[in-house]
N, C-alpha and C. Protein backbone atom coordinates (compact mmCIF):
# COMPACT_ATOMS: atom_id res chain seq x y z
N UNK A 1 9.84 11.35 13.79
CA UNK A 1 9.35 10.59 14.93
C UNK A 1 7.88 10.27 14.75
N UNK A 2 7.47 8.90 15.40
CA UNK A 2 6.18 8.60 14.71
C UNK A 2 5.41 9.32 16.11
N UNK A 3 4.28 9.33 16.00
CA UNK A 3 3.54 10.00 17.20
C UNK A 3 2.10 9.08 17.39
N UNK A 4 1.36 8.97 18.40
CA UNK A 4 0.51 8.74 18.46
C UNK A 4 -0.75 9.34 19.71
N UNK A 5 -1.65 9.37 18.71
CA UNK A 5 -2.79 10.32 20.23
C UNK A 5 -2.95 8.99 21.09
N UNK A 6 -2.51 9.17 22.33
CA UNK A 6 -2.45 8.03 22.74
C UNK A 6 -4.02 8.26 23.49
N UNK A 7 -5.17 8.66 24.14
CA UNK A 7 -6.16 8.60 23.81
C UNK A 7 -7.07 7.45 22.84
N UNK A 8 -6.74 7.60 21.63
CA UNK A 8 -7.39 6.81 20.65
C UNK A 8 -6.40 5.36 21.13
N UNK A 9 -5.01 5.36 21.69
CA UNK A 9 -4.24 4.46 21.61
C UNK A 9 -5.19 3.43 23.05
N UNK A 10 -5.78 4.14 23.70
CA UNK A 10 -6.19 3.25 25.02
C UNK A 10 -7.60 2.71 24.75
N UNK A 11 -8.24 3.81 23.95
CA UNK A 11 -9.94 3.65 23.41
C UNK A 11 -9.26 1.96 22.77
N UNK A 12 -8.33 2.22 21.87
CA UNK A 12 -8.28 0.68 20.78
C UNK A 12 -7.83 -0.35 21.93
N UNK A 13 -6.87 -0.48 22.74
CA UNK A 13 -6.55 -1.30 23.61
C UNK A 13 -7.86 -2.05 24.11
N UNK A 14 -8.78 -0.94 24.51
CA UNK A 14 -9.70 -1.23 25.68
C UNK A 14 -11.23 -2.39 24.55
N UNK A 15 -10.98 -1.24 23.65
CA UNK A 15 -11.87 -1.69 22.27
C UNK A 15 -11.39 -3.01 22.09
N UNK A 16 -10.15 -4.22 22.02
CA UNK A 16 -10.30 -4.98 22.03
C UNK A 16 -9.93 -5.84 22.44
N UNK A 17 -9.83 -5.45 23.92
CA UNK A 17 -10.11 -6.46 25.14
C UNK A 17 -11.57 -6.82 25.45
N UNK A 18 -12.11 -5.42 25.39
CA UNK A 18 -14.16 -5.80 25.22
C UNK A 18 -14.19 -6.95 24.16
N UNK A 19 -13.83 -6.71 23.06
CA UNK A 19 -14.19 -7.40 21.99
C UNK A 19 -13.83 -9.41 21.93
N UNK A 20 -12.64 -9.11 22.71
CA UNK A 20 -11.89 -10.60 22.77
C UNK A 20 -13.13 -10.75 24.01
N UNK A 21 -12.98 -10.17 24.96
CA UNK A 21 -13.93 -11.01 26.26
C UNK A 21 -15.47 -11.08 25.88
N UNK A 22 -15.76 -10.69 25.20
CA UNK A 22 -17.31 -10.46 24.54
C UNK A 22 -17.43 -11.42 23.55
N UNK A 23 -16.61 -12.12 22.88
CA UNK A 23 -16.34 -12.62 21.11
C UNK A 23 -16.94 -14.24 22.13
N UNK A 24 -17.78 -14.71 21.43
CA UNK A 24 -17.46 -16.06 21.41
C UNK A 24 -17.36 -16.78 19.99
N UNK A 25 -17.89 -15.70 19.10
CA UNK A 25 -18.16 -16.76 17.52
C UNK A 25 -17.32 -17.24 16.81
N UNK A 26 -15.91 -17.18 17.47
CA UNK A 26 -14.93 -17.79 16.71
C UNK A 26 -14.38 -18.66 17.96
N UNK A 27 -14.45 -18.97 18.79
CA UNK A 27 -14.40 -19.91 19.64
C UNK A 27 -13.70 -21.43 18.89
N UNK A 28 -14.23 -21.43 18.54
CA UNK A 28 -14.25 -22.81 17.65
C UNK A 28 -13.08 -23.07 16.69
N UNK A 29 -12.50 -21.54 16.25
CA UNK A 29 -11.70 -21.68 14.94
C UNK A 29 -10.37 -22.33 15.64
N UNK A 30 -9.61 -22.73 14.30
CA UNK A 30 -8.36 -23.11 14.84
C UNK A 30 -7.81 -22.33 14.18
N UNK A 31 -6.34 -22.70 14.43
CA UNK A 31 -5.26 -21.93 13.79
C UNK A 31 -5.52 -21.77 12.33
N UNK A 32 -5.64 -22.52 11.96
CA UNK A 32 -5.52 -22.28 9.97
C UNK A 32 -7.20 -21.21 9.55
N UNK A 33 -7.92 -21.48 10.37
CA UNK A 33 -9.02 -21.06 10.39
C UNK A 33 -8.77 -19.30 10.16
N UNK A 34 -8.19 -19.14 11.49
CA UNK A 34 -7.99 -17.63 11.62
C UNK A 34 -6.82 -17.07 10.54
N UNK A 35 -6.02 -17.89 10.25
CA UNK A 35 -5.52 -17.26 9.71
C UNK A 35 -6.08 -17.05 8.35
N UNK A 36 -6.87 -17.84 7.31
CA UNK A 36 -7.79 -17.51 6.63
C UNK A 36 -8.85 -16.83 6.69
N UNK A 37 -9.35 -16.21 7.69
CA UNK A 37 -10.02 -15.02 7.58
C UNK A 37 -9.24 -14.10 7.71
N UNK A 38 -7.72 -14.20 8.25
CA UNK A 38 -7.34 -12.92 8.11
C UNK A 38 -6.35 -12.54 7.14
N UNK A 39 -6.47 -13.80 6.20
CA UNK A 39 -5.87 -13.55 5.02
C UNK A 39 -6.84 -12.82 3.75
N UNK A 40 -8.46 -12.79 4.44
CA UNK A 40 -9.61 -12.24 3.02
C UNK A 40 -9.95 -10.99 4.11
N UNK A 41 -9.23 -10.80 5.50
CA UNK A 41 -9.61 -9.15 5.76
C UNK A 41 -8.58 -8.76 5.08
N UNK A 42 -7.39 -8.64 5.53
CA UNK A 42 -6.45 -7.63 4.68
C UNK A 42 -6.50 -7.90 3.18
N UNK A 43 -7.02 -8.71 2.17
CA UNK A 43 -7.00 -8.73 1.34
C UNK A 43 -7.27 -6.91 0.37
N UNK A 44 -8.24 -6.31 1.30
CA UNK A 44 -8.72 -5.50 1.23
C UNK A 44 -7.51 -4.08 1.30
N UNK A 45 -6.41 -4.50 1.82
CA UNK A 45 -5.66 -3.38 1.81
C UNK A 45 -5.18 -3.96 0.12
N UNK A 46 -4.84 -2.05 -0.28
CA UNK A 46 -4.64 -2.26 -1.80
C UNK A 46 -2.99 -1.43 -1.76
N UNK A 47 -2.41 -1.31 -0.55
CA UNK A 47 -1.16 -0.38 -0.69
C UNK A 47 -0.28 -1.99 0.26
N UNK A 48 -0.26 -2.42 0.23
CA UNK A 48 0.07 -3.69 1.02
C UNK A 48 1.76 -3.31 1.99
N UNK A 49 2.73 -2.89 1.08
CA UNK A 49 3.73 -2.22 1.40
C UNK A 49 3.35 -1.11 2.32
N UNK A 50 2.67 -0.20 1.90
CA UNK A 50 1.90 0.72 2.65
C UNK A 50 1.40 0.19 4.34
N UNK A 51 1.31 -0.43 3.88
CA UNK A 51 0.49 -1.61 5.13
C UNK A 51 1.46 -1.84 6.13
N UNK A 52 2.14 -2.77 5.32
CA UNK A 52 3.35 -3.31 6.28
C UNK A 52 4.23 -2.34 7.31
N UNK A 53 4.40 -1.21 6.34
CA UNK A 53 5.27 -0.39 7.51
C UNK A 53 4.36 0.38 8.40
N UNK A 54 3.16 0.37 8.37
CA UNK A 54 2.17 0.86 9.00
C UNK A 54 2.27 -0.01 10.44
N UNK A 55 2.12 -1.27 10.18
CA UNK A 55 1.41 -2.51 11.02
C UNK A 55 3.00 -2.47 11.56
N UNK A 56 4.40 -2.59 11.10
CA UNK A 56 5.30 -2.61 11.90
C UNK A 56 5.48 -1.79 13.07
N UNK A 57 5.16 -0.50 12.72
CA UNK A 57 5.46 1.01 13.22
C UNK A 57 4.66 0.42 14.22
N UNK A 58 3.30 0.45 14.01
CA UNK A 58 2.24 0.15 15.24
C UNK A 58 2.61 -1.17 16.40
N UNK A 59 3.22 -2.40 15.65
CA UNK A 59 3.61 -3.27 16.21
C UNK A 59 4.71 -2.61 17.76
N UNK A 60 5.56 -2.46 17.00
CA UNK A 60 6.70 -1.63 17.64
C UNK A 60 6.23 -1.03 18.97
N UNK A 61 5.49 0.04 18.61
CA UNK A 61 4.73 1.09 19.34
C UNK A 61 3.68 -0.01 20.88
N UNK A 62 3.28 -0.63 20.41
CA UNK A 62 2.34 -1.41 21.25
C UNK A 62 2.96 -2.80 22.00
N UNK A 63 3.78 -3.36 21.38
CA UNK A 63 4.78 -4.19 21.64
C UNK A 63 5.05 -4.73 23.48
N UNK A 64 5.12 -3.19 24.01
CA UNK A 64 5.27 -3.20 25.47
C UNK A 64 3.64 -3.03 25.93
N UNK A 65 2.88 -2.86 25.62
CA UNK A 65 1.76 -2.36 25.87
C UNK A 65 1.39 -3.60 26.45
N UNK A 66 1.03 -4.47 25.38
CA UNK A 66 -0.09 -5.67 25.02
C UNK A 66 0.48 -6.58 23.89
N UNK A 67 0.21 -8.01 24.15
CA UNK A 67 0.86 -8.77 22.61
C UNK A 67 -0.54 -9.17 22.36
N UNK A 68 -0.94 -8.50 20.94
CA UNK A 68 -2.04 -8.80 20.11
C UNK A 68 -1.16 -9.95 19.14
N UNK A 69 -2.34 -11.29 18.65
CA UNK A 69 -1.95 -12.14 18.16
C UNK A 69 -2.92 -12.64 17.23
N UNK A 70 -2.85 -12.55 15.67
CA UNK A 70 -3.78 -13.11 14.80
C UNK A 70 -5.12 -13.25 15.36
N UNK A 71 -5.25 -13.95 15.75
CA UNK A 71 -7.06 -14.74 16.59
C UNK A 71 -7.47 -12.89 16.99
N UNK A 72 -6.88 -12.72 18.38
CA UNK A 72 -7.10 -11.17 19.48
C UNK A 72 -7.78 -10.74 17.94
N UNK A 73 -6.79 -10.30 16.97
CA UNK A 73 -6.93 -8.99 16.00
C UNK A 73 -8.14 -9.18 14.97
N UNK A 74 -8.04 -10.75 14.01
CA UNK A 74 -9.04 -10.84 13.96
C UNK A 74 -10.81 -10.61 14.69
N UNK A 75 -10.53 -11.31 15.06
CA UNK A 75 -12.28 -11.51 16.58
C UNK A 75 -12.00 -9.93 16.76
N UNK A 76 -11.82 -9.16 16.88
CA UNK A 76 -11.59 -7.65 17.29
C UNK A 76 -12.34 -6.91 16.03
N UNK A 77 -11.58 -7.18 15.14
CA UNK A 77 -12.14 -6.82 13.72
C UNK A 77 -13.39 -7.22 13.30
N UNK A 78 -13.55 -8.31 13.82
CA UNK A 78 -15.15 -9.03 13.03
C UNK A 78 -16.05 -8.24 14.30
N UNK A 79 -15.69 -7.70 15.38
CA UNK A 79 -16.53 -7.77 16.13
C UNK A 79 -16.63 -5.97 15.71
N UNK A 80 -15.94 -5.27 15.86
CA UNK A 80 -16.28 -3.89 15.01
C UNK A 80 -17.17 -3.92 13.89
N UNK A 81 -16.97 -4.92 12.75
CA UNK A 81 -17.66 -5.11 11.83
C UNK A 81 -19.01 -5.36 11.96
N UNK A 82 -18.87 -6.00 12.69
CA UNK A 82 -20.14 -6.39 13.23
C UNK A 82 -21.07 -7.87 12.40
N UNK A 83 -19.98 -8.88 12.45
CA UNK A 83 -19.71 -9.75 11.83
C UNK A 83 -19.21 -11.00 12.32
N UNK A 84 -19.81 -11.91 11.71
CA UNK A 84 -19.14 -13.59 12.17
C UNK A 84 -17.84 -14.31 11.09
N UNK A 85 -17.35 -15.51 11.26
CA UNK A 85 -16.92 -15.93 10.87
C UNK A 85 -17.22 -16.12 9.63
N UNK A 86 -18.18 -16.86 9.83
CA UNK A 86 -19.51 -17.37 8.47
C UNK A 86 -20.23 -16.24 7.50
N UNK A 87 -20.16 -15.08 8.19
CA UNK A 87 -20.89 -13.99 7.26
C UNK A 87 -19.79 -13.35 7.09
N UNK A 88 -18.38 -13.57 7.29
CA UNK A 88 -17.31 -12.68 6.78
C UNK A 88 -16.92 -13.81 5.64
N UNK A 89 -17.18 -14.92 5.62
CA UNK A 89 -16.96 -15.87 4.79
C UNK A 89 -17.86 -15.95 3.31
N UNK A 90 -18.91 -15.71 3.86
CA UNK A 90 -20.08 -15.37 2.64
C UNK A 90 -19.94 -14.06 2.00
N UNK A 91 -19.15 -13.14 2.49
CA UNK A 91 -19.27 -11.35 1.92
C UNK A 91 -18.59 -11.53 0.59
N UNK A 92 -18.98 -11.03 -0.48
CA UNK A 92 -17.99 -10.42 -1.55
C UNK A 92 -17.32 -9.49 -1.36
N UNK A 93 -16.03 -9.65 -1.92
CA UNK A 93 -14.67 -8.44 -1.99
C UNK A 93 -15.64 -7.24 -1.63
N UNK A 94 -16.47 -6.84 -2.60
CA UNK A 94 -16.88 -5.37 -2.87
C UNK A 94 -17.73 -5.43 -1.55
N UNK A 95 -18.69 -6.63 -1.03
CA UNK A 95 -19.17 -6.10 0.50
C UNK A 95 -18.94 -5.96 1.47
N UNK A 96 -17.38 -6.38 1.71
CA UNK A 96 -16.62 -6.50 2.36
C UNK A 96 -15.65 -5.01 2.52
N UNK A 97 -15.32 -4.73 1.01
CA UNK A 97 -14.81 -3.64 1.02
C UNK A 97 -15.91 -1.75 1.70
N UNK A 98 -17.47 -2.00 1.49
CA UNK A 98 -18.20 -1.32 1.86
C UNK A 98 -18.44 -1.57 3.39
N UNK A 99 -18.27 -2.55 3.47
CA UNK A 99 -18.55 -2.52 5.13
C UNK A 99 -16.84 -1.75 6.03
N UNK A 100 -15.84 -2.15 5.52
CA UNK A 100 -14.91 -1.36 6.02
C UNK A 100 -14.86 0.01 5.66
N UNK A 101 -15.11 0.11 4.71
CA UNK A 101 -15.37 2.01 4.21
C UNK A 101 -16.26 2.31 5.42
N UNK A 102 -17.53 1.60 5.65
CA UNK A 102 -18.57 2.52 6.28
C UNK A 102 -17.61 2.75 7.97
N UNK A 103 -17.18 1.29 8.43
CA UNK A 103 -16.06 1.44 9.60
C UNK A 103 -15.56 2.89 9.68
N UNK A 104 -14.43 2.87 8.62
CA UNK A 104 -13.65 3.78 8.73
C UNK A 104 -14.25 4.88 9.02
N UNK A 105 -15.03 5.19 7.98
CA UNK A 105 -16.16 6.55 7.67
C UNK A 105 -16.58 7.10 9.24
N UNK A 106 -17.01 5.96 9.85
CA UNK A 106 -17.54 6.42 11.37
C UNK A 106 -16.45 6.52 12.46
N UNK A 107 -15.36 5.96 12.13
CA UNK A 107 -14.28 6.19 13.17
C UNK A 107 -13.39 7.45 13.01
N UNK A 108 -13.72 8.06 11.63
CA UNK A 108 -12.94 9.30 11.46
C UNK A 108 -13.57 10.44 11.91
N UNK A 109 -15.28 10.15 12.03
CA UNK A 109 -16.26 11.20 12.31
C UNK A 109 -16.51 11.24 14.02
N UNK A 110 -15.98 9.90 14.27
CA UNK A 110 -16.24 10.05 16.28
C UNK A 110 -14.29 10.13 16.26
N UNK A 111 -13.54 10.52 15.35
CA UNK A 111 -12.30 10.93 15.92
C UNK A 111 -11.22 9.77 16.71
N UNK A 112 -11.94 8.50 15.90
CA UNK A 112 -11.28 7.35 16.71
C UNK A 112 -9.98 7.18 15.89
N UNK A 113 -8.82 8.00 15.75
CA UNK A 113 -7.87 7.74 14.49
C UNK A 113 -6.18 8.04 15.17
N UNK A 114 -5.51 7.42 14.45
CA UNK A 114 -4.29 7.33 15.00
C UNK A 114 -3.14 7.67 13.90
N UNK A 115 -2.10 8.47 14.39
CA UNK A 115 -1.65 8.95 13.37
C UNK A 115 -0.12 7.86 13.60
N UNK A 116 0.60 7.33 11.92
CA UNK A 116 1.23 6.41 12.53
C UNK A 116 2.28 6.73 11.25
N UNK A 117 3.57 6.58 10.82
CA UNK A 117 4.42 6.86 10.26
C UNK A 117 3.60 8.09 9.33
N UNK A 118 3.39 9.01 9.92
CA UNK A 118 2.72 9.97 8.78
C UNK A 118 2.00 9.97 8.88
N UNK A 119 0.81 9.10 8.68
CA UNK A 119 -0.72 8.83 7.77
C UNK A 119 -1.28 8.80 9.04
N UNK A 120 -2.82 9.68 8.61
CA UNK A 120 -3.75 9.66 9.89
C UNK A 120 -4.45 8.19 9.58
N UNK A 121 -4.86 7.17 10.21
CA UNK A 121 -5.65 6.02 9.98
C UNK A 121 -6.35 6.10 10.92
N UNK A 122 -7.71 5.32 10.61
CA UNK A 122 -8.65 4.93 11.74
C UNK A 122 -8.48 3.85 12.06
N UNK A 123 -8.98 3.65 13.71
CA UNK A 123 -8.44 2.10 14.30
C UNK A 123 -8.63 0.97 13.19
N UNK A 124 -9.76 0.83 12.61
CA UNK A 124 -9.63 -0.64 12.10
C UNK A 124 -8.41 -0.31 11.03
N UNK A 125 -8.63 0.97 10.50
CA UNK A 125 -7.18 0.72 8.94
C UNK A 125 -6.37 0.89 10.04
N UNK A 126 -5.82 0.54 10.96
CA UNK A 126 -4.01 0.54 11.68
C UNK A 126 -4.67 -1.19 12.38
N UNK A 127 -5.40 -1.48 12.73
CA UNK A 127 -6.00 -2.93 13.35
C UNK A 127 -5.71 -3.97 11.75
N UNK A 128 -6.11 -3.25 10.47
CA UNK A 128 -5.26 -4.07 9.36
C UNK A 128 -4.62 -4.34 9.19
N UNK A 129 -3.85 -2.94 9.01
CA UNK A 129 -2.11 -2.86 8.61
C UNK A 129 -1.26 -3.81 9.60
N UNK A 130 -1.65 -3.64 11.20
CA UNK A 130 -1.00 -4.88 11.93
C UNK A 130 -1.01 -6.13 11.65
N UNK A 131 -2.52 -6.55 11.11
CA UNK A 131 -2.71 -7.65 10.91
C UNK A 131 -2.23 -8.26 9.57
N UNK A 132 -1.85 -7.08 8.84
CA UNK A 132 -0.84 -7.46 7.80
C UNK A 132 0.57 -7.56 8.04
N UNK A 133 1.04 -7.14 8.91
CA UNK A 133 2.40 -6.82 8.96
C UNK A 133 2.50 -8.34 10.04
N UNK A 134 2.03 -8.67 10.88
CA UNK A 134 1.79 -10.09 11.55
C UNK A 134 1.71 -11.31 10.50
N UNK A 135 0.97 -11.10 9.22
CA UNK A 135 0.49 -12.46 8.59
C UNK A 135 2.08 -12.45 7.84
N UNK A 136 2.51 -11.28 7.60
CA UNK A 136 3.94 -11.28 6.56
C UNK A 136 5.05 -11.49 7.24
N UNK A 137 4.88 -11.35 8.80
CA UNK A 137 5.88 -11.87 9.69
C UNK A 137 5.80 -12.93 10.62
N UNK A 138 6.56 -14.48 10.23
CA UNK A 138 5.56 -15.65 11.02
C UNK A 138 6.37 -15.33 12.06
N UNK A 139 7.21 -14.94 12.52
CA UNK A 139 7.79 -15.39 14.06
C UNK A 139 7.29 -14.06 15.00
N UNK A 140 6.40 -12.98 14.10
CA UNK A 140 5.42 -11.97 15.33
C UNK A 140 4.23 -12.74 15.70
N UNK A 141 3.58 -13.47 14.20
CA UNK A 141 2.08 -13.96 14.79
C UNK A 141 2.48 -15.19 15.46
N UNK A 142 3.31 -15.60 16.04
CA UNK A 142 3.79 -16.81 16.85
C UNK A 142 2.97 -16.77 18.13
């Protein structure tokens, strides 16, 4: 049975509803837009399979909660990052990949982590894995 601290499950909810009502810097994007940035965030996952059943499990799990949708998850992510469109566009793989390490790094140390088929992840690595398991499924990111 998958489990989740649901705690961290309301912190992330709440984390990015702030983030969507706070976000304006992607305002502008369109559809193809977002989905190209959120085809060079998850690029970054290197277990991709790994991913997928991650981002399903979580899908599943949240499903009744809230419908997060490409754009929500993105703008959520850039806004943790602490990042725009344009400067997630300019990052190299490898600065890209250090700026999510440092993410993670701090969400495991303030305990922001969710445990999800097994694996303990921190919000943004399960905010990936969804956003992978969404880009690999077109009729979820609908």
């Amino acid at each position: 049975m998958n489990t989740y601290h649901p705690f961290s499950r309301r912190r992330f909810l709440k984390s990015v509803v702030v983030s969507i009502a706070a976000s304006t810097t992607l305002s502008a994007c369109s559809e193809q837009d977002y989905l190209a940035l959120a085809q060079t965030l998850t690029l970054q996952l290197t277990r991709r399979d790994l991913a997928l059943k991650v981002g399903k499990a979580y899908d599943k799990y949240i499903e009744a909660q809230t419908r997060l949708d490409i754009p929500k998850i993105v703008e959520s992510l850039l806004s943790t990052l602490d990042l725009n469109a344009s400067q997630l566009k300019a990052l190299s793989p490898e600065g890209l990949h250090n700026k999510i390490n440092a993410q993670v790094k701090q969400e495991f140390e303030s305990e922001t982590v969710f445990k999800v088929v097994g694996w303990l992840l921190s919000e943004t690595e399960t905010r990936l894995c969804l956003l992978a398991y969404l880009l690999d499924t077109p009729a979820k990111a609908a």
